[in-house]
PDB file of N, CA and C in Angstrom:
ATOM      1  N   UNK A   1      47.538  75.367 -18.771  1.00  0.00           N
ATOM      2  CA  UNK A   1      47.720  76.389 -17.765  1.00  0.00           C
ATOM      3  C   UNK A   1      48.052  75.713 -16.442  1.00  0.00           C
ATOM      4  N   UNK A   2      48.913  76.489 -15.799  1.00  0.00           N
ATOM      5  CA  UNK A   2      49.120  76.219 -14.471  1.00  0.00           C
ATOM      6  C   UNK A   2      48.941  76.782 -13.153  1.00  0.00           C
ATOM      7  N   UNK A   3      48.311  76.508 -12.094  1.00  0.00           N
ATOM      8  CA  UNK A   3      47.920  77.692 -10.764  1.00  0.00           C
ATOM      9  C   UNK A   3      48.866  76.879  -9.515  1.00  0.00           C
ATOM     10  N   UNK A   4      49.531  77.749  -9.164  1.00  0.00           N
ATOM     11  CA  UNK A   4      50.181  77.480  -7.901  1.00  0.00           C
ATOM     12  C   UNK A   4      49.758  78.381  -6.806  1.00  0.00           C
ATOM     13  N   UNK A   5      49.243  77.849  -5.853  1.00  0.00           N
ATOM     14  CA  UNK A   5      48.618  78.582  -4.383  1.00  0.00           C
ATOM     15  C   UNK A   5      49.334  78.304  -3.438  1.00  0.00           C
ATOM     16  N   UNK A   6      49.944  79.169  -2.597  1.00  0.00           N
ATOM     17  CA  UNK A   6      50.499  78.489  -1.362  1.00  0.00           C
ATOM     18  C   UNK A   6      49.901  79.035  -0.415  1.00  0.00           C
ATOM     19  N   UNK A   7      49.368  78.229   1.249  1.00  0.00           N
ATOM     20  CA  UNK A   7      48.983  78.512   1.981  1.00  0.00           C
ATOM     21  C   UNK A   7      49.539  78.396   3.286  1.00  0.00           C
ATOM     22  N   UNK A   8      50.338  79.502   3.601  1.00  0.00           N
ATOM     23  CA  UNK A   8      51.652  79.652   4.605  1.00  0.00           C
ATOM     24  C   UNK A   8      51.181  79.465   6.120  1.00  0.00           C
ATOM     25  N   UNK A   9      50.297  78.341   6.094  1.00  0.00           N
ATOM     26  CA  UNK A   9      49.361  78.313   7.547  1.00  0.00           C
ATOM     27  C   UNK A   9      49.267  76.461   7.633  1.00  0.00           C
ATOM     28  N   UNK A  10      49.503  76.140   8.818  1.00  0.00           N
ATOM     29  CA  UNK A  10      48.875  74.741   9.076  1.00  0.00           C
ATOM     30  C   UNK A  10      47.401  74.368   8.714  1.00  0.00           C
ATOM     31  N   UNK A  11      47.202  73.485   8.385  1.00  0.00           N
ATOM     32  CA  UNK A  11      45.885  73.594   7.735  1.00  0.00           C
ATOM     33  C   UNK A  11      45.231  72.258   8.446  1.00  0.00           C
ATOM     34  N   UNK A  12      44.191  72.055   9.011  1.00  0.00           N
ATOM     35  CA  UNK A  12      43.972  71.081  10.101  1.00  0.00           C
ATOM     36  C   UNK A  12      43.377  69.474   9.300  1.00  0.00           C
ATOM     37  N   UNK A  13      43.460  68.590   9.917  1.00  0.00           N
ATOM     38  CA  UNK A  13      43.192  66.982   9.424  1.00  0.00           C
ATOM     39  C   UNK A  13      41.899  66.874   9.581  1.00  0.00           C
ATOM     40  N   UNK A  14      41.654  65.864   9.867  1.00  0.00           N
ATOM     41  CA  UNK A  14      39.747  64.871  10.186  1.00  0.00           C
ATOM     42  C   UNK A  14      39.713  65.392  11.652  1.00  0.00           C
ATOM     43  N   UNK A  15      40.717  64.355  12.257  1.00  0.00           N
ATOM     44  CA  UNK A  15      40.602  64.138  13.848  1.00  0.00           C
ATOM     45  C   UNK A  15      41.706  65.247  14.508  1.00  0.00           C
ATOM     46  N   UNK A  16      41.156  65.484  15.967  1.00  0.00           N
ATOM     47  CA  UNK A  16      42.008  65.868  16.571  1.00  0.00           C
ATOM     48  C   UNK A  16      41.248  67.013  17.277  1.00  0.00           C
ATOM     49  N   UNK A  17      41.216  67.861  18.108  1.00  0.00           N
ATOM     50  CA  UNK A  17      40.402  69.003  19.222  1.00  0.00           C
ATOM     51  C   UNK A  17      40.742  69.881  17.579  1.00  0.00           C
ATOM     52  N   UNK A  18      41.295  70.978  16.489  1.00  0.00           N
ATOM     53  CA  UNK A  18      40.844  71.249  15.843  1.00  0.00           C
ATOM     54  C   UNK A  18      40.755  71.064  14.343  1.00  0.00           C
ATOM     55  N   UNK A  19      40.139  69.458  14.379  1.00  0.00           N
ATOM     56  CA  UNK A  19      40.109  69.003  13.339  1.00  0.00           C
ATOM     57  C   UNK A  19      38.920  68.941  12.748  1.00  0.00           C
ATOM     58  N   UNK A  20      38.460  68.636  11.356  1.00  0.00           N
ATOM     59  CA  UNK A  20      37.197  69.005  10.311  1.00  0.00           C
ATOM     60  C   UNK A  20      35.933  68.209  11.454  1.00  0.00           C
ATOM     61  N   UNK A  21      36.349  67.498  11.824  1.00  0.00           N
ATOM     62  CA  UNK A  21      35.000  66.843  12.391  1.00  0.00           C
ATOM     63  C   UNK A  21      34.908  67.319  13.610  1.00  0.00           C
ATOM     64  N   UNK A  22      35.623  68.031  14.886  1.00  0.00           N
ATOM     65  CA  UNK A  22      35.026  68.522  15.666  1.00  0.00           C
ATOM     66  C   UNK A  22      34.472  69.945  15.625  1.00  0.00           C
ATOM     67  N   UNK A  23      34.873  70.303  14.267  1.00  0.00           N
ATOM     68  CA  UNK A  23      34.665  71.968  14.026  1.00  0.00           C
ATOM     69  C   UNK A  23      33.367  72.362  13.960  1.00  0.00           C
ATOM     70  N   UNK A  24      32.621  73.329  14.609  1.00  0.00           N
ATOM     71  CA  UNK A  24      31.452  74.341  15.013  1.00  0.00           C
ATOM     72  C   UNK A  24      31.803  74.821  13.491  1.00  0.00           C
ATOM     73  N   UNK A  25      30.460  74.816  12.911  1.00  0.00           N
ATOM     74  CA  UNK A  25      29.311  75.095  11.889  1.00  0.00           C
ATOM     75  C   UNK A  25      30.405  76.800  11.539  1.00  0.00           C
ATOM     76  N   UNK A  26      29.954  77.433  12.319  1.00  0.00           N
ATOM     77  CA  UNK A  26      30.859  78.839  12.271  1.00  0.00           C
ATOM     78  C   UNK A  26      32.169  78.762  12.204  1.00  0.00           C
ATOM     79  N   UNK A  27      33.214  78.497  12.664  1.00  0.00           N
ATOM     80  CA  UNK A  27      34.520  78.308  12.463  1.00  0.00           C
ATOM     81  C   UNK A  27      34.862  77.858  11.288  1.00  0.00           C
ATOM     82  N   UNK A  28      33.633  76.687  10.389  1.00  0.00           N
ATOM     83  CA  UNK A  28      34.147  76.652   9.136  1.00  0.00           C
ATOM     84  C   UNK A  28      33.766  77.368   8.095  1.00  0.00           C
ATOM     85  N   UNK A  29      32.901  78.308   8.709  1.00  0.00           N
ATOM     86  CA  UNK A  29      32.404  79.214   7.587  1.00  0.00           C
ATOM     87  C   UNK A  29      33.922  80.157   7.477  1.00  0.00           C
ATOM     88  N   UNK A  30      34.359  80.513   8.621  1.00  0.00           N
ATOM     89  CA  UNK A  30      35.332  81.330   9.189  1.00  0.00           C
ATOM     90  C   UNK A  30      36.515  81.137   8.543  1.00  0.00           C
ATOM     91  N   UNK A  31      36.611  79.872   8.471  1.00  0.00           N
ATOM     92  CA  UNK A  31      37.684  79.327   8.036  1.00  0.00           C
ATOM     93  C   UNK A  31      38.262  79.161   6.110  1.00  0.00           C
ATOM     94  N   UNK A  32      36.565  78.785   5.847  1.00  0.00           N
ATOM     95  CA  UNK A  32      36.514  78.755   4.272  1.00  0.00           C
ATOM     96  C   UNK A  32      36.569  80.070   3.613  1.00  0.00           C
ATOM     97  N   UNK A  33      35.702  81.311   4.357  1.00  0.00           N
ATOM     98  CA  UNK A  33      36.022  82.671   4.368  1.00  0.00           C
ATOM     99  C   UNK A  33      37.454  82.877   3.953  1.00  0.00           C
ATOM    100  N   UNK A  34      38.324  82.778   4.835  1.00  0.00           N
ATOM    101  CA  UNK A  34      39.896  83.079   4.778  1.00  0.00           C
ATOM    102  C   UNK A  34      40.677  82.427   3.860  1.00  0.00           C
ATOM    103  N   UNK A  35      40.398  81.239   3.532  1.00  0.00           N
ATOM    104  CA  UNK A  35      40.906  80.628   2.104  1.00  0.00           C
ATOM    105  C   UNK A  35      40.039  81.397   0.976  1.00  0.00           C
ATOM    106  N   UNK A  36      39.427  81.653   0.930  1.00  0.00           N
ATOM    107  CA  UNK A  36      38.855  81.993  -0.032  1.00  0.00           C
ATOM    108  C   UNK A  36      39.305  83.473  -0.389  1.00  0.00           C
ATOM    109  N   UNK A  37      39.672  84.316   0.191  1.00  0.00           N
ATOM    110  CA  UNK A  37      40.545  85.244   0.491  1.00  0.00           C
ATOM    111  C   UNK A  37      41.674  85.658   0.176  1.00  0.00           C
ATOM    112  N   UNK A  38      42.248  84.016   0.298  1.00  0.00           N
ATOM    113  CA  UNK A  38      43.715  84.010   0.352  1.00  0.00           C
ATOM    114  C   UNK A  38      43.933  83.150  -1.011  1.00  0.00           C
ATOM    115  N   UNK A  39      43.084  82.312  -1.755  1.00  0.00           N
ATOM    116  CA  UNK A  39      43.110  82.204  -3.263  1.00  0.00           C
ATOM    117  C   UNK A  39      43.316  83.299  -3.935  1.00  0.00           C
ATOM    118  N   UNK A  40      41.984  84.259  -4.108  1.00  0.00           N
ATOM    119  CA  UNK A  40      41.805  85.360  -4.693  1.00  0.00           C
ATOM    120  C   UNK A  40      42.963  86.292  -4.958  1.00  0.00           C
ATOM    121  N   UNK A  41      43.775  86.232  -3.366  1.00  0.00           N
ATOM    122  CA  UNK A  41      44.638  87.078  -3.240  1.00  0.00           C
ATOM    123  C   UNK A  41      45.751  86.779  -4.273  1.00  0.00           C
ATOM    124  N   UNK A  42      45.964  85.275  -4.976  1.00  0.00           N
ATOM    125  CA  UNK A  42      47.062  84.539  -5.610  1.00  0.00           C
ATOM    126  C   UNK A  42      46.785  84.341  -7.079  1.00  0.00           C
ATOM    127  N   UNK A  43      45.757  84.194  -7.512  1.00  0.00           N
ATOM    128  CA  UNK A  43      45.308  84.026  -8.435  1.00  0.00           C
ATOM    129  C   UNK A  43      43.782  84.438  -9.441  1.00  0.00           C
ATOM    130  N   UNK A  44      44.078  84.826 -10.564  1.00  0.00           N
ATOM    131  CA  UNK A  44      42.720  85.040 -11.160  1.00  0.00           C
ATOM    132  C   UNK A  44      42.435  83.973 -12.417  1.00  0.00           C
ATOM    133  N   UNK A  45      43.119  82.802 -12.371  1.00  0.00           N
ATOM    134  CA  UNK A  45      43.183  81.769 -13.195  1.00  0.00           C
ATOM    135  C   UNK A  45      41.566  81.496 -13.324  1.00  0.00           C
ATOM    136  N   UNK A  46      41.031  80.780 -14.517  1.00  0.00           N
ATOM    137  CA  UNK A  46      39.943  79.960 -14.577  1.00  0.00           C
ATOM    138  C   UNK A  46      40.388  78.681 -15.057  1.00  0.00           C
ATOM    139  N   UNK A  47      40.075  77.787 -14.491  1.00  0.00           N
ATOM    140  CA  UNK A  47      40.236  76.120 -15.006  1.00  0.00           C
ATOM    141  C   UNK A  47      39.162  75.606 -15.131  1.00  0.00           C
ATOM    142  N   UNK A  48      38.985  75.852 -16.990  1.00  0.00           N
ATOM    143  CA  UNK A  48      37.106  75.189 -17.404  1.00  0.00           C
ATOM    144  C   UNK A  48      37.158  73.760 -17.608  1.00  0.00           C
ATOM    145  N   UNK A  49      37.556  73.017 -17.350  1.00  0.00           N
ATOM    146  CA  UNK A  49      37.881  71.676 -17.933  1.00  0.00           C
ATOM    147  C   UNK A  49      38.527  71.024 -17.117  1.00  0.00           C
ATOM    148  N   UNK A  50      38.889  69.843 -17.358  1.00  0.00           N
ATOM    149  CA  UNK A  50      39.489  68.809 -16.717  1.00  0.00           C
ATOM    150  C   UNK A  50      40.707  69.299 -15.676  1.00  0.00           C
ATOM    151  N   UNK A  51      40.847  68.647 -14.728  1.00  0.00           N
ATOM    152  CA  UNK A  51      42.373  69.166 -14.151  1.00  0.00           C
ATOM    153  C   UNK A  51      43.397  68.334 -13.411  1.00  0.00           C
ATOM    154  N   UNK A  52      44.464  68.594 -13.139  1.00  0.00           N
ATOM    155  CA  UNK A  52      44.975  67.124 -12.058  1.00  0.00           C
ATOM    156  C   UNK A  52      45.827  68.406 -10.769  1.00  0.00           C
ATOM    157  N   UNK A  53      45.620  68.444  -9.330  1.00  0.00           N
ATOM    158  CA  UNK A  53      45.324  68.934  -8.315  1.00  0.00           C
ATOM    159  C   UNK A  53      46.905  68.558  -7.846  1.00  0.00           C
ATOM    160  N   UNK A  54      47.733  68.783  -7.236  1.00  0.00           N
ATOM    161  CA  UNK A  54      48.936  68.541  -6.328  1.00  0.00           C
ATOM    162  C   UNK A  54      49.005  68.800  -5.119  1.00  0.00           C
ATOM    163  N   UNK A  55      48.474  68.372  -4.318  1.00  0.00           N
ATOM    164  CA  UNK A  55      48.456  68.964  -3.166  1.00  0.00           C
ATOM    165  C   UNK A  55      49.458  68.686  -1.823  1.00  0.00           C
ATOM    166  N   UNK A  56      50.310  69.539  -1.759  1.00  0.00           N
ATOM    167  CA  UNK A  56      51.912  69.346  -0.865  1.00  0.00           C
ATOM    168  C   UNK A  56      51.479  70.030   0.527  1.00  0.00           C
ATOM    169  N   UNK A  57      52.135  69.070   1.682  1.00  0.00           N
ATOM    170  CA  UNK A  57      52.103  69.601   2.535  1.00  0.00           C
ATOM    171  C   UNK A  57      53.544  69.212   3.130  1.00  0.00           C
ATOM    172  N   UNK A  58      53.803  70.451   3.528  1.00  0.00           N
ATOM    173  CA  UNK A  58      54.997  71.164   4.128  1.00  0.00           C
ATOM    174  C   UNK A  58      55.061  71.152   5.319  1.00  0.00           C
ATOM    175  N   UNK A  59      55.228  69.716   5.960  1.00  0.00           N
ATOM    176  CA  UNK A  59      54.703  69.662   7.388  1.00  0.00           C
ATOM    177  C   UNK A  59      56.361  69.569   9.010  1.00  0.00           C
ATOM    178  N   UNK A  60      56.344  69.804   9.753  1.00  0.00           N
ATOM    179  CA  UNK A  60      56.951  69.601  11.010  1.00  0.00           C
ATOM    180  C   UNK A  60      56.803  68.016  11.217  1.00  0.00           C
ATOM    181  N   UNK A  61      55.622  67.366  11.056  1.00  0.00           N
ATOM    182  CA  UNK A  61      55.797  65.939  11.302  1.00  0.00           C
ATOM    183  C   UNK A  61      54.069  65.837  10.791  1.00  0.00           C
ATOM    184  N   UNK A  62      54.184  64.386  10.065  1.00  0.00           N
ATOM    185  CA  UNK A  62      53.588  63.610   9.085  1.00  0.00           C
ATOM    186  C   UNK A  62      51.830  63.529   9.972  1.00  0.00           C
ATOM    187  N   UNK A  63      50.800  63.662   9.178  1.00  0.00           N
ATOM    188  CA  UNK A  63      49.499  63.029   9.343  1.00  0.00           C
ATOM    189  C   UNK A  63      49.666  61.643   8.593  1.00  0.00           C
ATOM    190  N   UNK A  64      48.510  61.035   9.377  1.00  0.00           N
ATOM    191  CA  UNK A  64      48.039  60.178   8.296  1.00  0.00           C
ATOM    192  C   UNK A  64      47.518  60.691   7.227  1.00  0.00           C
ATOM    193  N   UNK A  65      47.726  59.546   6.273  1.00  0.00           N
ATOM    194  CA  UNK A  65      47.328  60.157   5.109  1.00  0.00           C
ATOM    195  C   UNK A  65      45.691  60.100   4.863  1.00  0.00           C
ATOM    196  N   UNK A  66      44.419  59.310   5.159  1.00  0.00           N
ATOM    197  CA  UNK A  66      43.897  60.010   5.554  1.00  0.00           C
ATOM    198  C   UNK A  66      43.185  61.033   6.205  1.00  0.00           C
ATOM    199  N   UNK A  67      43.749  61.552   6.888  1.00  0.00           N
ATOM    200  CA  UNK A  67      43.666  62.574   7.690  1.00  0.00           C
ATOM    201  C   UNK A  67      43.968  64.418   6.594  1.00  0.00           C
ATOM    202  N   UNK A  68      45.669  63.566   6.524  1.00  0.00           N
ATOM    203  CA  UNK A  68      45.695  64.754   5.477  1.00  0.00           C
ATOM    204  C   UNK A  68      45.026  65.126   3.977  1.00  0.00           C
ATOM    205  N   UNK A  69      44.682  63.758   3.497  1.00  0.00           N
ATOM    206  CA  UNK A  69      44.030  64.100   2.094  1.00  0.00           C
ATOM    207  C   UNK A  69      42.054  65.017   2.503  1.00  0.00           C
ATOM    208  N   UNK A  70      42.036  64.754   4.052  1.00  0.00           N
ATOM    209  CA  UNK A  70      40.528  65.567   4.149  1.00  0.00           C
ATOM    210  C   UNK A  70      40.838  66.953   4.293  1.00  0.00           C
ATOM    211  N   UNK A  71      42.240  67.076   5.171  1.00  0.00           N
ATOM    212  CA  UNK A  71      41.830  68.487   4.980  1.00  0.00           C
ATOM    213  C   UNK A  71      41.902  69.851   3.829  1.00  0.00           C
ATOM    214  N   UNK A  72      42.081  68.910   2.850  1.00  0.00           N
ATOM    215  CA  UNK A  72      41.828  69.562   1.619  1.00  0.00           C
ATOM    216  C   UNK A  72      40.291  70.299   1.125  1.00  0.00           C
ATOM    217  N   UNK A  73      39.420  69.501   2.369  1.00  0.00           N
ATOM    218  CA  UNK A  73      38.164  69.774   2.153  1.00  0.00           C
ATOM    219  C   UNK A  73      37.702  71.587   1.483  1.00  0.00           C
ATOM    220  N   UNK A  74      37.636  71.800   2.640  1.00  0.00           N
ATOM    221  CA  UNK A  74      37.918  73.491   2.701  1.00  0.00           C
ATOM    222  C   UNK A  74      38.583  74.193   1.686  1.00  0.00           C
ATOM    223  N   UNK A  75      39.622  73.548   1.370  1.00  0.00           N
ATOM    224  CA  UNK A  75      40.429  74.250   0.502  1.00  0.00           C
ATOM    225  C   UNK A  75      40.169  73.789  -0.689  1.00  0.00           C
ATOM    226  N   UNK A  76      39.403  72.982  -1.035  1.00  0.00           N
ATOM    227  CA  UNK A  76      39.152  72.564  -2.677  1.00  0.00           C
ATOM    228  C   UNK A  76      37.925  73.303  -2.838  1.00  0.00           C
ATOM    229  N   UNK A  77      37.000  73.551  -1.590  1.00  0.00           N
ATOM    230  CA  UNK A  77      35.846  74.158  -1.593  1.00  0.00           C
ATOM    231  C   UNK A  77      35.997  75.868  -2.040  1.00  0.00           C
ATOM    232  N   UNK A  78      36.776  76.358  -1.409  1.00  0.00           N
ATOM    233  CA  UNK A  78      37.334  77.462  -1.871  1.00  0.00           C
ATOM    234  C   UNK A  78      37.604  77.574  -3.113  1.00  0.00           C
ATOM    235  N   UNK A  79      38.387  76.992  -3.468  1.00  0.00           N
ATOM    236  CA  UNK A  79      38.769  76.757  -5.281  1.00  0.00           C
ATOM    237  C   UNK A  79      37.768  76.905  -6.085  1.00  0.00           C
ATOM    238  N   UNK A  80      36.751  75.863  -5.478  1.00  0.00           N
ATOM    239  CA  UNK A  80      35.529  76.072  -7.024  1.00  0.00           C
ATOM    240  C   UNK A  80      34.761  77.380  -6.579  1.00  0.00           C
ATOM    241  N   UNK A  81      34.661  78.170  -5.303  1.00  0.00           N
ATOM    242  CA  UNK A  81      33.656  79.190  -4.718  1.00  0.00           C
ATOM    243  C   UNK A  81      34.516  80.525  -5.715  1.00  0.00           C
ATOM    244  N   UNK A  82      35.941  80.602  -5.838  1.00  0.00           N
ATOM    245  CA  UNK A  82      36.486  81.375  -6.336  1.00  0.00           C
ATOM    246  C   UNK A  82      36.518  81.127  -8.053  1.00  0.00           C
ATOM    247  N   UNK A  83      36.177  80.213  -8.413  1.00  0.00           N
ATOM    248  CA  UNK A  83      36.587  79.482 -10.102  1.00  0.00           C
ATOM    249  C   UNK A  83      37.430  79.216 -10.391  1.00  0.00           C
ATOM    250  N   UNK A  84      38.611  79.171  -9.825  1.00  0.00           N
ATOM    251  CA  UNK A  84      39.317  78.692 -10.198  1.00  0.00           C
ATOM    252  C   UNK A  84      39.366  77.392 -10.899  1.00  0.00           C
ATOM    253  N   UNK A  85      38.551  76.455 -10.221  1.00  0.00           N
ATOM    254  CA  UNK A  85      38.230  75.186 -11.072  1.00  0.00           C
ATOM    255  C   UNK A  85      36.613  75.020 -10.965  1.00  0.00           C
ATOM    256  N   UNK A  86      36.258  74.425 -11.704  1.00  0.00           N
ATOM    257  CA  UNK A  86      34.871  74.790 -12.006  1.00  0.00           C
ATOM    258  C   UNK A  86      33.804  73.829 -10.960  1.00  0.00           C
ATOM    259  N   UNK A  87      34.112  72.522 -10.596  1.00  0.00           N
ATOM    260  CA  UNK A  87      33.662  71.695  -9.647  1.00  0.00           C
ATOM    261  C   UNK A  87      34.802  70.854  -9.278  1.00  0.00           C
ATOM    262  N   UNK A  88      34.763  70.589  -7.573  1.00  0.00           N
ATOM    263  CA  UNK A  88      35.839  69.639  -7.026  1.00  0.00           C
ATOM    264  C   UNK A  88      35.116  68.187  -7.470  1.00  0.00           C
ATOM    265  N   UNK A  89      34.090  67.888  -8.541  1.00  0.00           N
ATOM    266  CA  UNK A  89      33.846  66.206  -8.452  1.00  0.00           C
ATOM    267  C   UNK A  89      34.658  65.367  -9.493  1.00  0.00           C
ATOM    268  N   UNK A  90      34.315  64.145  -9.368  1.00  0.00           N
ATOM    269  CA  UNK A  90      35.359  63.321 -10.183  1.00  0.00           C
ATOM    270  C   UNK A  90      35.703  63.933 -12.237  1.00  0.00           C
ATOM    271  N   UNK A  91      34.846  64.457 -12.167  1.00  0.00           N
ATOM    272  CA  UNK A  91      34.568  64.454 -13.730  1.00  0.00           C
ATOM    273  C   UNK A  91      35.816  65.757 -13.749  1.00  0.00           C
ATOM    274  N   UNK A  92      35.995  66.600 -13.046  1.00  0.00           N
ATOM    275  CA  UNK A  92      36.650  67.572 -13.164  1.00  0.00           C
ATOM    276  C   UNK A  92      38.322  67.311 -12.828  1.00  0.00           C
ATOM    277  N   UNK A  93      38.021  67.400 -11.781  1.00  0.00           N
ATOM    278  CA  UNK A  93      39.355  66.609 -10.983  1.00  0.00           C
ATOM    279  C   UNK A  93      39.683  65.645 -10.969  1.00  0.00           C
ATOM    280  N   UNK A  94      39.945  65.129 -11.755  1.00  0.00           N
ATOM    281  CA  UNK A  94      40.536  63.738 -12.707  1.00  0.00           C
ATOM    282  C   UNK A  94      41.562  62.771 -11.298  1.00  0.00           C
ATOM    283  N   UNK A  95      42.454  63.890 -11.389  1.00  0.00           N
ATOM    284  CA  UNK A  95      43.666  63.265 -10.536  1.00  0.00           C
ATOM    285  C   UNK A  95      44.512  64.313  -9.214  1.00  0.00           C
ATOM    286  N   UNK A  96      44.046  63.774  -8.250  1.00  0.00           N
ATOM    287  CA  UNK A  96      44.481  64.498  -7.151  1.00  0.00           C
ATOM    288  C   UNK A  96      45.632  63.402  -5.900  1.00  0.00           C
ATOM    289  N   UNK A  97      46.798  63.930  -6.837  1.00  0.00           N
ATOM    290  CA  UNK A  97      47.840  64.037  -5.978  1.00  0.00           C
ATOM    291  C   UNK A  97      48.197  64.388  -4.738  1.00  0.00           C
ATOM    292  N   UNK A  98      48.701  63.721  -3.764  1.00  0.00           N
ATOM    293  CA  UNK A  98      48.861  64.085  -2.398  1.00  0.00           C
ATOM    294  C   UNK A  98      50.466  63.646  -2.007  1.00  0.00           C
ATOM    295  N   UNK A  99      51.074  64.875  -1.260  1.00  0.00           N
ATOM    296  CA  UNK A  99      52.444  64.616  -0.921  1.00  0.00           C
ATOM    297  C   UNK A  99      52.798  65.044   0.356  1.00  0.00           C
ATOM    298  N   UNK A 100      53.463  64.452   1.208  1.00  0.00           N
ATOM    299  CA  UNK A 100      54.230  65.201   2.424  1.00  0.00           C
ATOM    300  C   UNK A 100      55.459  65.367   2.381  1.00  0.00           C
ATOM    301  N   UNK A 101      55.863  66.649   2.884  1.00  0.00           N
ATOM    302  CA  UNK A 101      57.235  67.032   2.788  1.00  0.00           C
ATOM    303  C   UNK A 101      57.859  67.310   4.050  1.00  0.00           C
ATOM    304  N   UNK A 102      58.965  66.840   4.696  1.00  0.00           N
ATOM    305  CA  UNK A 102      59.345  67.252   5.904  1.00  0.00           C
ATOM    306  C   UNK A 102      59.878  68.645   5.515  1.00  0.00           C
ATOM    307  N   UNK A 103      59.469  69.290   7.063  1.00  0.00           N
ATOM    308  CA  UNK A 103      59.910  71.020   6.628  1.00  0.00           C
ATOM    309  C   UNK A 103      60.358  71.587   8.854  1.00  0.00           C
ATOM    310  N   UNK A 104      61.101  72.011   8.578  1.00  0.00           N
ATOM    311  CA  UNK A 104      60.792  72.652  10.245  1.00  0.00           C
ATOM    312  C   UNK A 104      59.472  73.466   9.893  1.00  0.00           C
ATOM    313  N   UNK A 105      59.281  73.461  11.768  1.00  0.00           N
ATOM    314  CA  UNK A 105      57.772  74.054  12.241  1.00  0.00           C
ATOM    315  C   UNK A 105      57.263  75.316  11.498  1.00  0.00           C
ATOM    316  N   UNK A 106      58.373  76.306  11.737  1.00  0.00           N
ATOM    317  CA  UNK A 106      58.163  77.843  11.328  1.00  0.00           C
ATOM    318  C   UNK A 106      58.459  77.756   9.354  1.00  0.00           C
ATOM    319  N   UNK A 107      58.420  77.007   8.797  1.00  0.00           N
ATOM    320  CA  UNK A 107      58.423  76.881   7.367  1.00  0.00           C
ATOM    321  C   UNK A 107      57.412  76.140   6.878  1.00  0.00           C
ATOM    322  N   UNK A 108      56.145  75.819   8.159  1.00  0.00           N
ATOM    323  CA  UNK A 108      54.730  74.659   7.290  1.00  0.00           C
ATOM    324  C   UNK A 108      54.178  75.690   6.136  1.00  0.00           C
ATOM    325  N   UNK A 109      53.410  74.853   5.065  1.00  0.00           N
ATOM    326  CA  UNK A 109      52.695  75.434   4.606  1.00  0.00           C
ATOM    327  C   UNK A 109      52.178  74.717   3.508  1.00  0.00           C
ATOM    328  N   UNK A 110      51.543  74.686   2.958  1.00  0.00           N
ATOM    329  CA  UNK A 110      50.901  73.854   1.787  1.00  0.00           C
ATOM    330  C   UNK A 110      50.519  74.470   0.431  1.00  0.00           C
ATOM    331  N   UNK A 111      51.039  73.508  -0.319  1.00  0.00           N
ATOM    332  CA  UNK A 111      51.120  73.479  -1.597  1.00  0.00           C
ATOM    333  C   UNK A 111      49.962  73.440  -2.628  1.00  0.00           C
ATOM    334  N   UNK A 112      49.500  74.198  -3.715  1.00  0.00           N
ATOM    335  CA  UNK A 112      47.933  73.289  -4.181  1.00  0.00           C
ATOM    336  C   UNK A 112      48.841  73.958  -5.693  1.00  0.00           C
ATOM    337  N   UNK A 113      49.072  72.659  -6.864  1.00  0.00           N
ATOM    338  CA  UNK A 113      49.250  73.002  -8.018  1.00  0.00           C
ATOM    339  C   UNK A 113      48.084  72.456  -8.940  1.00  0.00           C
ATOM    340  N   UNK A 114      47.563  73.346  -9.586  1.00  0.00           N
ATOM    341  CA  UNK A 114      46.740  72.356 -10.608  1.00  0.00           C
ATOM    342  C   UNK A 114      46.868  73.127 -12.075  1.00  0.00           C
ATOM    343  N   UNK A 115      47.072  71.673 -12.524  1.00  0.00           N
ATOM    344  CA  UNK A 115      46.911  72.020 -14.202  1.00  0.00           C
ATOM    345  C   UNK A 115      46.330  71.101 -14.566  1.00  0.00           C
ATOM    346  N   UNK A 116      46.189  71.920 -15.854  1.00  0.00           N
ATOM    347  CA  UNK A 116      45.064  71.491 -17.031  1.00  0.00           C
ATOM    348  C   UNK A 116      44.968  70.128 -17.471  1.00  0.00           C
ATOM    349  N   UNK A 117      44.073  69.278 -17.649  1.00  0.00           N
ATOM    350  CA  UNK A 117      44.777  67.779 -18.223  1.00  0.00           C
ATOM    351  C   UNK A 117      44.378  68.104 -19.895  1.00  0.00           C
TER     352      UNK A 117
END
C-alpha cells in the first residue's frame, strides 16, 4: 500500500524565531492539532507493519538538512496520532527518506509518501 499526503503550507525547521525549539508548549499543540486535521482530511490508510517514509520538501530556498529532517517532528507525530502508521520508532519506520526540491515561493509544500516495506 501506498499514502501520499501533501501539506500545501511551509512547515518550520529546528532553528530560527519560528522554529521547533523556540516554539511555546501551545503553538505546538496548535500546530500538531492542524496536521492532524489535515492527514485525516487525505487519508484513511492504516500502515500495520513496517514502512519506508519520503519526505519532499517543495521549498523557495534550501534548509539545512538538519534542520529540515526535524521538522518532520510534528508531522510524523500526527501520522501515528491518526494511524496511519502505527509508531514513528526505528522498528516501524525502517527507512526515512528526505528530499529538497526547488519550487517558487507560492508553490511550497511538502511531500510525505509512505509505503509498505
Amino acid at each position: 500500500m501506498e499514502t501520499r499526503i501533501v501539506i500545501n503550507e511551509v512547515v518550520p525547521g529546528l532553528n530560527g524565531s519560528d522554529g521547533l525549539m523556540q516554539e511555546h508548549y501551545r503553538n505546538a499543540i496548535k500546530r500538531k492539532e492542524r496536521y492532524i486535521w489535515l492527514v485525516k482530511s487525505q487519508t484513511t490508510n492504516k500502515h500495520l507493519g513496517a514502512v519506508s517514509i519520503e519526505y519532499i520538501g517543495h521549498k523557495s530556498t534550501f534548509m539545512d538538512w538538519d534542520n529540515f529532517c526535524a521538522s518532520f517532528k510534528h508531522l510524523g507525530d500526527s501520522l501515528v496520532a491518526c494511524g496511519v502508521i502505527s509508531d514513528d520508532n526505528p522498528l516501524i519506520v525502517q527507512e526515512f527518506k528526505v528530499k529538497q526540491v526547488k519550487s517558487k515561493k507560492k508553490e511550497q509544500h511538502i511531500e510525505i509518501i509512505i509505503k509498505d516495506l
